[in-house]
N, C-alpha and C. Protein backbone atom coordinates (compact mmCIF):
# COMPACT_ATOMS: atom_id res chain seq x y z
N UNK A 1 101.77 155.46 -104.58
CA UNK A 1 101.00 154.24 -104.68
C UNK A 1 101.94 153.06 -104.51
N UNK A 2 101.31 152.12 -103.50
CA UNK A 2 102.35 150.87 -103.45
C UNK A 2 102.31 150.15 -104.98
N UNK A 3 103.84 149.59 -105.10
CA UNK A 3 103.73 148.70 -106.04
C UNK A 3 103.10 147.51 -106.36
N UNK A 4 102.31 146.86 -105.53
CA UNK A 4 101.33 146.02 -105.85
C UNK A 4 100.11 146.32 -105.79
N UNK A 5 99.56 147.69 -105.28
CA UNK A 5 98.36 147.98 -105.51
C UNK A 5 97.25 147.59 -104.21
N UNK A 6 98.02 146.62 -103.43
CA UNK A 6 97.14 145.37 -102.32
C UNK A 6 97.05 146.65 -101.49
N UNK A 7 97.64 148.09 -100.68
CA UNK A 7 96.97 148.52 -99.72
C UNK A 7 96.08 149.31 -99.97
N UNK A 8 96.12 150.13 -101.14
CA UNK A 8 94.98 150.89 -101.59
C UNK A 8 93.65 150.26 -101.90
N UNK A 9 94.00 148.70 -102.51
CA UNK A 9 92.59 147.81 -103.11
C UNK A 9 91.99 147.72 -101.73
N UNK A 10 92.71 147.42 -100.51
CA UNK A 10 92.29 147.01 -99.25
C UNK A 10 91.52 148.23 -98.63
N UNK A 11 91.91 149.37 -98.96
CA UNK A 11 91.25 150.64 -98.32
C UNK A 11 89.63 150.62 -99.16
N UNK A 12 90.01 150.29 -100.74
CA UNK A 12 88.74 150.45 -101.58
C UNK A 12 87.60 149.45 -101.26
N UNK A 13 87.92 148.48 -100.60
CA UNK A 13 87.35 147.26 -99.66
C UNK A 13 86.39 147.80 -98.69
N UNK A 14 87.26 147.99 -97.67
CA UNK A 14 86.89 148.41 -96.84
C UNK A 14 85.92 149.70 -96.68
N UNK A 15 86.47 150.68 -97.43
CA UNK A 15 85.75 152.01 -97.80
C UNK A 15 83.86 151.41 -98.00
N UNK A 16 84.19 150.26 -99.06
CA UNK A 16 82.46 150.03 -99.51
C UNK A 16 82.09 149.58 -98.74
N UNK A 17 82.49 148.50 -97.41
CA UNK A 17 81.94 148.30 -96.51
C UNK A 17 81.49 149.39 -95.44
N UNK A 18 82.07 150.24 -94.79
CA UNK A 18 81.80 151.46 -94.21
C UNK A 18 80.65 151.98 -94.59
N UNK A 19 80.56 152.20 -96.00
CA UNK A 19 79.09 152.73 -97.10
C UNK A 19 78.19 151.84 -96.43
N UNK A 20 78.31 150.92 -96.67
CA UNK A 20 76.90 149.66 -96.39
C UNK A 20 76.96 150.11 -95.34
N UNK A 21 77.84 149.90 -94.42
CA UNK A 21 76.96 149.92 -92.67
C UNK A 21 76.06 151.06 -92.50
N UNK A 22 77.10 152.25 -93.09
CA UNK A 22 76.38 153.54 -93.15
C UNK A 22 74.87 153.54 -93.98
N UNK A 23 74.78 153.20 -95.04
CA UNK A 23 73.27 153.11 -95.90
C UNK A 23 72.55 152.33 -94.90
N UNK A 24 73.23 150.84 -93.94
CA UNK A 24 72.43 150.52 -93.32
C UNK A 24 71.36 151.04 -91.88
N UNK A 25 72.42 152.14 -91.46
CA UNK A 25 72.13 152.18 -90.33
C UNK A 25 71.17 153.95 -90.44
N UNK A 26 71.15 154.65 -91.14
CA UNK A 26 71.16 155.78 -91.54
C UNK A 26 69.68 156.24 -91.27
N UNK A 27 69.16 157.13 -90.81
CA UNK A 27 67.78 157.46 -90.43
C UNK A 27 66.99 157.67 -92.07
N UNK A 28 65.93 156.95 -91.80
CA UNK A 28 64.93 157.57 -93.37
C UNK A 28 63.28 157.31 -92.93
N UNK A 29 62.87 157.85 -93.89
CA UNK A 29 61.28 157.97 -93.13
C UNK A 29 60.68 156.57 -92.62
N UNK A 30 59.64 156.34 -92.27
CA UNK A 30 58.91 155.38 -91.83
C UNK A 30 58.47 154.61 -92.79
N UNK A 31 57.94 155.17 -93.92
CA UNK A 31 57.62 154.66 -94.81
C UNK A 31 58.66 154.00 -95.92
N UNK A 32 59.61 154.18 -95.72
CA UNK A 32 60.69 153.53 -96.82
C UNK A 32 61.36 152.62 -96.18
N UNK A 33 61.04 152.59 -94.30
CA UNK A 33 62.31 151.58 -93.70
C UNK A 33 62.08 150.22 -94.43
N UNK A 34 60.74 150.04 -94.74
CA UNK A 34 60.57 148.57 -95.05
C UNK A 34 60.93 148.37 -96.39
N UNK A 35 61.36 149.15 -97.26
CA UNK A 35 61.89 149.12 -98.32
C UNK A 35 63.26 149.39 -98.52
N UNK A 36 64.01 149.18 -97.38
CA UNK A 36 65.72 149.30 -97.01
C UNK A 36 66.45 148.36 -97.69
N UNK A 37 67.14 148.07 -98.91
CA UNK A 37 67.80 147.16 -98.91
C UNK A 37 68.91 146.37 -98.47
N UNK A 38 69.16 145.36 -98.31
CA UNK A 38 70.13 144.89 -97.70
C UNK A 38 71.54 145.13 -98.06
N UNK A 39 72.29 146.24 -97.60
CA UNK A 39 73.14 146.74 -98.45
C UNK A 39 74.57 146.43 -97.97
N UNK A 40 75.17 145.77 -96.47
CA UNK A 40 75.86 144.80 -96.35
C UNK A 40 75.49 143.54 -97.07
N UNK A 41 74.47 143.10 -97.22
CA UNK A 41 74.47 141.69 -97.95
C UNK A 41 75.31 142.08 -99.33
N UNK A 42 74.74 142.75 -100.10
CA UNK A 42 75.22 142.87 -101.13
C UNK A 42 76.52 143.68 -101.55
N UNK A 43 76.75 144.45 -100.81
CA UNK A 43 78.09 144.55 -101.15
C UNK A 43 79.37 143.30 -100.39
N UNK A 44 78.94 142.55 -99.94
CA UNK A 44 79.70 141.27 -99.13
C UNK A 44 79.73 140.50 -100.72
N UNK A 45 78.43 140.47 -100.63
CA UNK A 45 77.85 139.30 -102.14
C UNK A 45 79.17 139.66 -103.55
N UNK A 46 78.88 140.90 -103.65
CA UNK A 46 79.82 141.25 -104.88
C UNK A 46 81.33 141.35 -104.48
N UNK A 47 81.72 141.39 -103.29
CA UNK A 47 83.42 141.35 -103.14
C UNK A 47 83.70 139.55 -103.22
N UNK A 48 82.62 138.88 -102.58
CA UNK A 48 82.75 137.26 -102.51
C UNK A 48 82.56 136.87 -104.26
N UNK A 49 81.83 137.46 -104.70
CA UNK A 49 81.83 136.85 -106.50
C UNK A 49 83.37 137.13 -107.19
N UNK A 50 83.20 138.40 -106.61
CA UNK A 50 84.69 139.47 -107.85
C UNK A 50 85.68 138.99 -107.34
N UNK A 51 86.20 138.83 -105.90
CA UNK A 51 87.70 138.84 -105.25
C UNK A 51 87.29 137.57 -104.13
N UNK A 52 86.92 136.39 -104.55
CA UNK A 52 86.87 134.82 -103.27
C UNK A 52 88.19 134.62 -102.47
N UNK A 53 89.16 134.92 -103.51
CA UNK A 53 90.27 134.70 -102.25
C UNK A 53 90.78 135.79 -101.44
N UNK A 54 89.76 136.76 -101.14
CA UNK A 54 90.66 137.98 -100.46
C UNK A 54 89.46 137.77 -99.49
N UNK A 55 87.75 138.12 -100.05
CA UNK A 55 87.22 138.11 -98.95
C UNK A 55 86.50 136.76 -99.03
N UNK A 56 86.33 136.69 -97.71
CA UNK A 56 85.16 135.20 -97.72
C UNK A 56 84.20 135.41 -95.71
N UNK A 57 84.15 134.11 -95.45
CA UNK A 57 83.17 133.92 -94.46
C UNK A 57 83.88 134.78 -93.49
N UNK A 58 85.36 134.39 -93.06
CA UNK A 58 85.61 135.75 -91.75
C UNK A 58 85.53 137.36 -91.66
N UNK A 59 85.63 137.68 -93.27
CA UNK A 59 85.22 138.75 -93.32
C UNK A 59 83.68 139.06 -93.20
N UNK A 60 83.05 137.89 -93.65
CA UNK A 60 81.15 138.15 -93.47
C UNK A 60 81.10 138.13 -91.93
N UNK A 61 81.46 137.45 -91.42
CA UNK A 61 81.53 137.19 -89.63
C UNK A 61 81.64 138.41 -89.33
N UNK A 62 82.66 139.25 -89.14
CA UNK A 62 83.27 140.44 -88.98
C UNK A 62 82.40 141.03 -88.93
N UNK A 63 81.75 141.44 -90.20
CA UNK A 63 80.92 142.16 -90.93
C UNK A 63 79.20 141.82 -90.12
N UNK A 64 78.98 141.12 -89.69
CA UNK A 64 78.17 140.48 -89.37
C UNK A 64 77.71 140.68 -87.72
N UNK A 65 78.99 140.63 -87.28
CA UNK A 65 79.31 141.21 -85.51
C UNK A 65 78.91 143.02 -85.54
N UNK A 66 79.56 143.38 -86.77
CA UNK A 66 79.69 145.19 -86.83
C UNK A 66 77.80 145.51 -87.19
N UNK A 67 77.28 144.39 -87.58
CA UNK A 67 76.04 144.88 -87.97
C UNK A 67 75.31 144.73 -87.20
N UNK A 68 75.54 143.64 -86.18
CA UNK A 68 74.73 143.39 -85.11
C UNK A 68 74.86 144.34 -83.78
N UNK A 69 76.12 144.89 -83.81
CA UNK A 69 76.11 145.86 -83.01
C UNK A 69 75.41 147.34 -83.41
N UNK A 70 75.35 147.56 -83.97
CA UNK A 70 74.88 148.59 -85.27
C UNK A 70 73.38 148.76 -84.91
N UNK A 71 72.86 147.61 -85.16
CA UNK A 71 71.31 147.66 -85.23
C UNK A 71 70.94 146.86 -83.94
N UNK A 72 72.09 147.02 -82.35
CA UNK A 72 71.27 145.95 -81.34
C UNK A 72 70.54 145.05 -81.58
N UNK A 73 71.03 144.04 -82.31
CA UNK A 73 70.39 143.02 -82.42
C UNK A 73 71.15 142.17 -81.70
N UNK A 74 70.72 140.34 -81.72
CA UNK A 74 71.16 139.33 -81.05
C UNK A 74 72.60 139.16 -81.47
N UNK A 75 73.53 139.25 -80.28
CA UNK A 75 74.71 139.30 -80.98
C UNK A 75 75.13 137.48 -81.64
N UNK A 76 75.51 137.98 -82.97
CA UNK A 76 75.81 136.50 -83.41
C UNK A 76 74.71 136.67 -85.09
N UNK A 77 73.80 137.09 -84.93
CA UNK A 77 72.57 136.74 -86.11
C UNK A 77 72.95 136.82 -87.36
N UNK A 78 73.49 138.35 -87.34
CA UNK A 78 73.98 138.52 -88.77
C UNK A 78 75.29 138.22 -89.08
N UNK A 79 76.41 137.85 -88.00
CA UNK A 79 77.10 137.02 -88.38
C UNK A 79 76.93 135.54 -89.04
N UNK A 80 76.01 135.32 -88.39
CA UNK A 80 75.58 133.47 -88.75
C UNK A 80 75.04 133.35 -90.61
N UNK A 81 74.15 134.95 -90.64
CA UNK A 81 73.07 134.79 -91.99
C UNK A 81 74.43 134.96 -92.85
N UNK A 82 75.32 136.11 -92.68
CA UNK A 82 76.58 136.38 -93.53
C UNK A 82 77.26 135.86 -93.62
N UNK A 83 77.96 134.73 -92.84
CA UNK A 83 78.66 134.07 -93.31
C UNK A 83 78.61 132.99 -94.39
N UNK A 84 77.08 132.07 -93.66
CA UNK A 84 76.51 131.45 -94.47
C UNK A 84 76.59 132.01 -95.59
N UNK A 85 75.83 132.97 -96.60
CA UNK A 85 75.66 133.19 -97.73
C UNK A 85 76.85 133.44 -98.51
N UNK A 86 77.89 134.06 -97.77
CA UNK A 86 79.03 134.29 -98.43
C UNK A 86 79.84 132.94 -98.49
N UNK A 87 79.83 132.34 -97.91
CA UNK A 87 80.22 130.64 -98.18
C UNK A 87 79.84 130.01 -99.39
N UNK A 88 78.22 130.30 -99.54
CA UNK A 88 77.42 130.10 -101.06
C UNK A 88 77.78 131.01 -102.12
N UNK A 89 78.27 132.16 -101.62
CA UNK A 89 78.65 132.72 -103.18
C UNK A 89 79.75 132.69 -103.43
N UNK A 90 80.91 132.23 -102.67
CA UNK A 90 82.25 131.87 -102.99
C UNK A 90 82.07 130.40 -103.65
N UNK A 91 81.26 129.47 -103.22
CA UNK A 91 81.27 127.79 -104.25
C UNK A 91 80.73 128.23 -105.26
N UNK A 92 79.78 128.95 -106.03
CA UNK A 92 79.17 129.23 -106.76
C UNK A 92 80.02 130.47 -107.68
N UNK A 93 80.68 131.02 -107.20
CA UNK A 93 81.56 132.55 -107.67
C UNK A 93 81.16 132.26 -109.42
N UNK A 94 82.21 131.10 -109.81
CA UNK A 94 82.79 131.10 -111.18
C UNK A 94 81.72 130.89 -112.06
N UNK A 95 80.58 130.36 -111.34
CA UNK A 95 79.23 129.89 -112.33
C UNK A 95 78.61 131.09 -112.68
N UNK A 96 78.34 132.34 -111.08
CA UNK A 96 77.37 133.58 -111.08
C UNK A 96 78.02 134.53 -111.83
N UNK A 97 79.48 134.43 -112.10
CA UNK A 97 79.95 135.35 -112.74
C UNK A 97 79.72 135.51 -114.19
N UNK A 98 79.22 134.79 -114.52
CA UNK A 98 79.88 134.46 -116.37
C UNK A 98 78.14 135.02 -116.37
N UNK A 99 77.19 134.59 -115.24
CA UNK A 99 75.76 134.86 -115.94
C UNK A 99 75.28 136.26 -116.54
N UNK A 100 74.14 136.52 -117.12
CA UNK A 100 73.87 138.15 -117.12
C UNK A 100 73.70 138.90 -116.18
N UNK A 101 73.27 139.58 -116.54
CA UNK A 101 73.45 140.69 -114.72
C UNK A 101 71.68 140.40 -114.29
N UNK A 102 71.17 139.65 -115.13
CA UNK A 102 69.42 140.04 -114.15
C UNK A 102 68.99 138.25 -113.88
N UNK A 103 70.47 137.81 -114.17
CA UNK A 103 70.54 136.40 -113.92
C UNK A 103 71.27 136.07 -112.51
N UNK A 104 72.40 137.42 -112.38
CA UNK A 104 72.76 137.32 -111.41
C UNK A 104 71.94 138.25 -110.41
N UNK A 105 70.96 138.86 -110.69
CA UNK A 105 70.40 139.42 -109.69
C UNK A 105 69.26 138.87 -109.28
N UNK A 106 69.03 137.41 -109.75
CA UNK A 106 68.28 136.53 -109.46
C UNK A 106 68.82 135.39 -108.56
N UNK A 107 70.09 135.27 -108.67
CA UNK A 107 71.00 134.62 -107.70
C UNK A 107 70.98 135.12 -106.36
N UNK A 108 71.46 136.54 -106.50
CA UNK A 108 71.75 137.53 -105.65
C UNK A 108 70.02 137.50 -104.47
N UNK A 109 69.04 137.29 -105.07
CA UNK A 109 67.47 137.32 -104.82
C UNK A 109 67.67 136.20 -103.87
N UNK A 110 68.04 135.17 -104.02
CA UNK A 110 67.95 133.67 -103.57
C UNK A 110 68.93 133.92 -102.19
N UNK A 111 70.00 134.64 -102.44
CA UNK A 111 70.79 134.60 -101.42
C UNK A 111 70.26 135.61 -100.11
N UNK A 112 70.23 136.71 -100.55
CA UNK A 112 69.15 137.83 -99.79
C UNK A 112 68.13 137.03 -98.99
N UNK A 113 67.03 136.33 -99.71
CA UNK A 113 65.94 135.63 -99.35
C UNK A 113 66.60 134.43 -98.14
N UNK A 114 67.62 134.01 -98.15
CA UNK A 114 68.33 133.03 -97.12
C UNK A 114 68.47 133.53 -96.37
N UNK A 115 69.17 134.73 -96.25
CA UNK A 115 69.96 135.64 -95.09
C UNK A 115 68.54 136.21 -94.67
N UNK A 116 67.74 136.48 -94.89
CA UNK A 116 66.63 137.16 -94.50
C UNK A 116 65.47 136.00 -93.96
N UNK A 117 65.58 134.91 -94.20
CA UNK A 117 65.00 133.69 -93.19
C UNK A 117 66.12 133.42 -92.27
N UNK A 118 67.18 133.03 -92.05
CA UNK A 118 68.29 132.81 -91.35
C UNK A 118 67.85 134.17 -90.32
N UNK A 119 67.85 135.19 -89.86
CA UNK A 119 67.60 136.39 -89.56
C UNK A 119 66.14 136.23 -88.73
N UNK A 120 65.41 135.67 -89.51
CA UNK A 120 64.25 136.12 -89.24
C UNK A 120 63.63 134.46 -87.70
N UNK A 121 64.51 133.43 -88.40
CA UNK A 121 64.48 132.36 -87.40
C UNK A 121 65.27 132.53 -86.62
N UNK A 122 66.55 133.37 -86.09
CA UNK A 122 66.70 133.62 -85.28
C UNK A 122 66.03 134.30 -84.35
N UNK A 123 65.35 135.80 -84.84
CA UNK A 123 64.17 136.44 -84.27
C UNK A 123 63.12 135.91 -83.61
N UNK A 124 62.76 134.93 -84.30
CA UNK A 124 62.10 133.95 -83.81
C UNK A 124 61.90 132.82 -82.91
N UNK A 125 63.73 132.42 -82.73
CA UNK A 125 63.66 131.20 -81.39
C UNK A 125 64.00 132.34 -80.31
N UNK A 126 64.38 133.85 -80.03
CA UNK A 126 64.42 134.83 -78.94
C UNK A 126 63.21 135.62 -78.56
N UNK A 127 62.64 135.24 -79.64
CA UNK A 127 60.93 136.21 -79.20
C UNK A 127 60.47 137.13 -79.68
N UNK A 128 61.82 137.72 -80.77
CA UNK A 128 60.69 138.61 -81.74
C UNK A 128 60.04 138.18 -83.28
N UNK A 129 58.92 137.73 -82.81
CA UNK A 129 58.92 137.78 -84.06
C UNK A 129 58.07 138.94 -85.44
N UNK A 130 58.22 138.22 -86.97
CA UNK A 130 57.57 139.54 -87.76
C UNK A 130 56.07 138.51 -88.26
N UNK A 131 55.15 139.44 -87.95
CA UNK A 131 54.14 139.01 -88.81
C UNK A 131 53.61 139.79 -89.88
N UNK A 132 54.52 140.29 -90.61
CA UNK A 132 53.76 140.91 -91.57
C UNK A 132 54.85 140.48 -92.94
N UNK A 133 53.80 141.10 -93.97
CA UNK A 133 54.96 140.22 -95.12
C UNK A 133 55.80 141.39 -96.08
N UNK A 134 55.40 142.46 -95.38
CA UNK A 134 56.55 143.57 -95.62
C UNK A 134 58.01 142.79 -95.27
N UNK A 135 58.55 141.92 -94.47
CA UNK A 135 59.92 141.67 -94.25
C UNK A 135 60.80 141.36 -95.04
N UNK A 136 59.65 141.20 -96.08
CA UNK A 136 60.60 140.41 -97.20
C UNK A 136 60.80 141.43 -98.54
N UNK A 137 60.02 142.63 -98.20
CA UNK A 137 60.65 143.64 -99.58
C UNK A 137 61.95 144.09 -99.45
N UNK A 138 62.94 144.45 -98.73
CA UNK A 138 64.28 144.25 -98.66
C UNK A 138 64.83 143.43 -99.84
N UNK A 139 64.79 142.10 -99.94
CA UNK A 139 64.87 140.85 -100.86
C UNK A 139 64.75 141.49 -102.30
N UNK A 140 63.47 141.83 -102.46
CA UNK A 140 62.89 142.97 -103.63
C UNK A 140 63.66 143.70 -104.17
N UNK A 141 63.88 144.46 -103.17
CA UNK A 141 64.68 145.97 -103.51
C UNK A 141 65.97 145.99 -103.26
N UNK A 142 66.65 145.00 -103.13
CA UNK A 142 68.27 144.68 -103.02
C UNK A 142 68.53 144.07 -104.67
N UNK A 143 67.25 143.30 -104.79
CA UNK A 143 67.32 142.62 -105.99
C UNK A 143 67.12 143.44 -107.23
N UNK A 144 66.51 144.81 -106.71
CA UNK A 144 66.86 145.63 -108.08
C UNK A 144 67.64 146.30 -108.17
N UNK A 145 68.66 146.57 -106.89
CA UNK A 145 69.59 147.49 -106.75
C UNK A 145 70.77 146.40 -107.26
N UNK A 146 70.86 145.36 -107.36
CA UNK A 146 72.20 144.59 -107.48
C UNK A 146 72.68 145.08 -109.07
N UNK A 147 71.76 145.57 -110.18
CA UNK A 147 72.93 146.11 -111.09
C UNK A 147 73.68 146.92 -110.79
N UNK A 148 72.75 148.29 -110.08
CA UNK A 148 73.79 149.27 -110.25
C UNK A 148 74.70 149.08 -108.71
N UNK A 149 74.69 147.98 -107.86
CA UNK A 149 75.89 147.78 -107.01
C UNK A 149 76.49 147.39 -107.74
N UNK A 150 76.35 146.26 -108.25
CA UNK A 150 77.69 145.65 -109.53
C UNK A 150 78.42 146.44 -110.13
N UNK A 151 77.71 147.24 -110.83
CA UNK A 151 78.67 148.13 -111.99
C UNK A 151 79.28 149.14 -111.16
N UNK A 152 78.58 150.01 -110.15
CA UNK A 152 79.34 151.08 -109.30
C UNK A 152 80.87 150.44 -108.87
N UNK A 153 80.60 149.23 -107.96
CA UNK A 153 81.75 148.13 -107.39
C UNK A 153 82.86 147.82 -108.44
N UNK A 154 82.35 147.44 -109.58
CA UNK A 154 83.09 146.99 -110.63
C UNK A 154 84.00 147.89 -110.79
N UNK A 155 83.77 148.51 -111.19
CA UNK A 155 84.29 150.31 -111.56
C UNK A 155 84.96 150.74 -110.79
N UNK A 156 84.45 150.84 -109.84
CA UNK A 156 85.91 151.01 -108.31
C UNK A 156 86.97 150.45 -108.44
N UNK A 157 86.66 148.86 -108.49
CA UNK A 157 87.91 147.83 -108.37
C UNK A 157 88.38 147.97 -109.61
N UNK A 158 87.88 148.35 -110.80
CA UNK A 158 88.83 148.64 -111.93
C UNK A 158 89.40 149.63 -112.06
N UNK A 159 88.95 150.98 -111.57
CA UNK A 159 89.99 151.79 -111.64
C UNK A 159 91.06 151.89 -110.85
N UNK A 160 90.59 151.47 -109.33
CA UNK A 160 91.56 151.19 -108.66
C UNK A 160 92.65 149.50 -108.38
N UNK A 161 92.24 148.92 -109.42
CA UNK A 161 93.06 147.91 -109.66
C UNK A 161 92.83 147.44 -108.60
N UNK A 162 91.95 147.00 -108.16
CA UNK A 162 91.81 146.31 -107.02
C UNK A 162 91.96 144.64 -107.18
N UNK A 163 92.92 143.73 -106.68
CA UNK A 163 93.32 142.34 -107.04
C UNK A 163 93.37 141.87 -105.62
């Protein structure tokens, strides 16, 4: 193990991102796609609360390009929604942190709900658009998954000393 711990924390980084793309991109029935949560958002969301100066907007960019290729979408979209939000949860970090966890998963709700209009107005000035109001259970169901991302995440970066 290196003596500062920085290349392994960087693998444990990265590792959860890989997860998300993978949860994102992953075949599941018809009936649950619309209940997919946004699982790059939120694991972006919780490395930008826990660690602001390691990751921030170029890593959401990044992250954002890999997703758009992922799911053929407009290249650029989910870079634009990710960066944005991760910009908002890095000014905000020190406030969302101290809250409870269903305080912060009410934060976490607000931010989801941005990235998921940001997303959806892009769709919209290219020509696809959604008319139904399923688009927005994602938002929902990210928002109940954000405890146990938190604590799983947490737990990672604490055992693996992630700084």
């Amino acid at each position: 193990m290196a003596p500062t711990g920085r290349p392994q924390g960087r693998l444990i980084i990265i590792m959860s991102f890989i997860v998300a793309l993978l949860l994102t991109v992953i075949p599941m029935p018809s009936w649950m796609l619309m209940l997919r949560p946004e699982w790059v958002a939120l694991v972006l969301l919780y490395w930008c609360l826990a660690l602001p100066q390691r990751i921030g907007v170029g890593t959401a960019f990044t992250l954002g390009l890999l997703l758009d290729v992922l799911q053929g979408a407009v290249l650029g979209q989910h870079a634009l929604a990710l960066s944005l939000i991760a910009f908002l949860a890095i000014k905000v970090h020190q406030q969302v942190r101290v809250y409870p966890i269903w305080q912060q998963a009410l934060s976490i709700m607000a931010l989801i709900i941005l990235y998921q209009m940001l997303v959806l107005w892009i769709n919209g000035i290219v020509g696809h658009k959604t008319d139904t109001w399923q688009y927005w259970l994602p938002a929902i169901s990210s928002t109940l998954l954000w405890p146990w991302t938190y604590i799983i995440l947490r737990d990672l970066r604490r055992h693996f000393g992630v700084k």
